[in-house]
Protein backbone atom coordinates (compact mmCIF):
# COMPACT_ATOMS: atom_id res chain seq x y z
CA UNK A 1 -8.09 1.51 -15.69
CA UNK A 2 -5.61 -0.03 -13.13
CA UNK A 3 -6.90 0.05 -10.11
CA UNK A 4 -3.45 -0.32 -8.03
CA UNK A 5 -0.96 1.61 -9.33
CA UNK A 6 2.47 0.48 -7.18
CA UNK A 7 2.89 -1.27 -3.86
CA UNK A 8 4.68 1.08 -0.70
CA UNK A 9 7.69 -0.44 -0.43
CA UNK A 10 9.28 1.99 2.01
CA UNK A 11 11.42 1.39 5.52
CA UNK A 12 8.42 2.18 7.14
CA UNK A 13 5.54 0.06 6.12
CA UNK A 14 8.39 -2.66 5.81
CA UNK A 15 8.59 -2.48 9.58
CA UNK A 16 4.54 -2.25 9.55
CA UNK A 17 4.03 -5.38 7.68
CA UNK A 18 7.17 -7.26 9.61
CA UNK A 19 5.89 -6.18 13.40
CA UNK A 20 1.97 -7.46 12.00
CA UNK A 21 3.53 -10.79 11.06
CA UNK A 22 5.43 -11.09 14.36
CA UNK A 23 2.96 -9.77 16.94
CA UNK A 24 0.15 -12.43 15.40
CA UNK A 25 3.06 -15.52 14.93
CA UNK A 26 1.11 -18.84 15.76
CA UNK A 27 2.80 -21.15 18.93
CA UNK A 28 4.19 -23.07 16.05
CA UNK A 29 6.24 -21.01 14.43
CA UNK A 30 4.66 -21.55 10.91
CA UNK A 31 3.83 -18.86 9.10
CA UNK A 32 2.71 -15.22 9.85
CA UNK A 33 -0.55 -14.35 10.18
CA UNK A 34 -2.61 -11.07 9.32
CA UNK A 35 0.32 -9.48 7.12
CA UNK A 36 -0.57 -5.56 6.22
CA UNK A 37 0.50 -4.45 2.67
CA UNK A 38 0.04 -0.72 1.45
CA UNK A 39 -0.70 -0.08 -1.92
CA UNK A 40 -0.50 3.65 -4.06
CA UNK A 41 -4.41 3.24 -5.68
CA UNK A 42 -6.43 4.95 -8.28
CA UNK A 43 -8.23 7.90 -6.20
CA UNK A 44 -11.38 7.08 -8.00
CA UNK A 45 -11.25 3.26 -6.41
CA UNK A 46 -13.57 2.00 -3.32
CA UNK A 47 -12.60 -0.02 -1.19
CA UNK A 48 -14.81 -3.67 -3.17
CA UNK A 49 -12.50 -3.11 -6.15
CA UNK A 50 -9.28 -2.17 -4.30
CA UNK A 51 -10.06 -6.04 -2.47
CA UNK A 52 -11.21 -7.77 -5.60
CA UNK A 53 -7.73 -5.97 -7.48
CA UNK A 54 -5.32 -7.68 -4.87
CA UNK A 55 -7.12 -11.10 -4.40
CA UNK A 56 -6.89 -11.21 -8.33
CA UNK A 57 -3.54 -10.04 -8.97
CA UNK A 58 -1.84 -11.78 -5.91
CA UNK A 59 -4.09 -14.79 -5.09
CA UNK A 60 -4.26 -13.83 -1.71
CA UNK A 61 -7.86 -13.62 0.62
CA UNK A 62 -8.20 -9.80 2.08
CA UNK A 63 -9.67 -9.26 5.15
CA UNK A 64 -9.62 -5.49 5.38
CA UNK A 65 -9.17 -2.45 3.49
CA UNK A 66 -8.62 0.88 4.94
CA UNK A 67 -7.56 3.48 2.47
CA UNK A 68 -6.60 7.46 3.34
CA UNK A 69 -6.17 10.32 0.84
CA UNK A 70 -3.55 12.57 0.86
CA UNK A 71 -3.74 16.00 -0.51
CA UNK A 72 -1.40 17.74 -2.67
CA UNK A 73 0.70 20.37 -0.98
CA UNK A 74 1.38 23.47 -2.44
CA UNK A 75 4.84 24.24 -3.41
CA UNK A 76 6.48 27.57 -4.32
CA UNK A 77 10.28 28.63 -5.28
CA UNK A 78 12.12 31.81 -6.10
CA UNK A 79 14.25 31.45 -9.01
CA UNK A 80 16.04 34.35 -11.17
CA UNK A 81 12.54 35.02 -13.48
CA UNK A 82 10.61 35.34 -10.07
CA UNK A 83 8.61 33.14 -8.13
CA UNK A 84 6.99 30.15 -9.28
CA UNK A 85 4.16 28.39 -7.83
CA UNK A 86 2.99 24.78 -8.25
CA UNK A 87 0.82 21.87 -6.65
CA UNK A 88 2.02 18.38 -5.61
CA UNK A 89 0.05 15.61 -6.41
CA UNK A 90 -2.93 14.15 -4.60
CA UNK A 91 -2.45 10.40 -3.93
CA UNK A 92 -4.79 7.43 -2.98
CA UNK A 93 -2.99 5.10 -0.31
CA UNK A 94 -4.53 1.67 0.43
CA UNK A 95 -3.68 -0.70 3.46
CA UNK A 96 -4.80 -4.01 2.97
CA UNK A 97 -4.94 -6.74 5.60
CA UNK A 98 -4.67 -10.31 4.25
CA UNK A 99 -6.09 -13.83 5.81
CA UNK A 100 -4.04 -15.61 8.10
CA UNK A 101 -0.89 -17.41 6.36
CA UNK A 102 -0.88 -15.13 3.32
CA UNK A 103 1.54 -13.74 1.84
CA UNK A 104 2.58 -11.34 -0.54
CA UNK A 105 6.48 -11.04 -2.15
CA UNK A 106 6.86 -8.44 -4.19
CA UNK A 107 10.43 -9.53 -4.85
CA UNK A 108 9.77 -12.92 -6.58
CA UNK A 109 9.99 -11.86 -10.05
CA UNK A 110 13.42 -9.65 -9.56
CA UNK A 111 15.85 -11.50 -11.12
């Protein structure tokens, strides 16, 4: 069982993860520190394997994990044969707060 299923790569936790970096820069100007990353999880994952999943896959330390679920919506739509009726999907979001200096790119393998 996978235990992250894709990262959010969306214009808004883009501008999450870039105004983390840049409120916590160090007087230096090296690199950013306490980056947030959100990741689409398995709803049946706690937060311990959700954190041991990351550090594993990305070789990164976490710090934090806070995680939300989001219910499905119901969804309904008239068509010619009469109304039909359906559910979204539940999902599992994770937001994961790395260690100071860490760093995850998801587009390093694009080619």
């Amino acid at each position: 069982m996978a235990i992250l299923i894709k990262p959010i790569v969306t214009e808004k936790m883009t501008n999450l993860t870039e105004k983390s970096s840049q409120a916590r820069k160090k007087k230096d100007g090296s690199a950013p520190v306490n980056c947030v990353y959100g990741f689409y999880v398995d709803p049946s994952a706690n937060k311990i394997q959700i954190k041991k999943a990351v550090e594993e896959k990305f070789g990164v330390s976490v710090v934090n994990v806070n995680t939300l679920n989001r219910a499905g919506k119901n969804k309904s739509r008239y068509t010619k044969k009469g109304l039909i009726a359906g559910r979204t999907a539940a999902i599992k979001k994770a937001y994961v707060t790395l260690k100071d200096g860490d760093q995850i790119d998801f587009y390093a393998n694009i080619n």
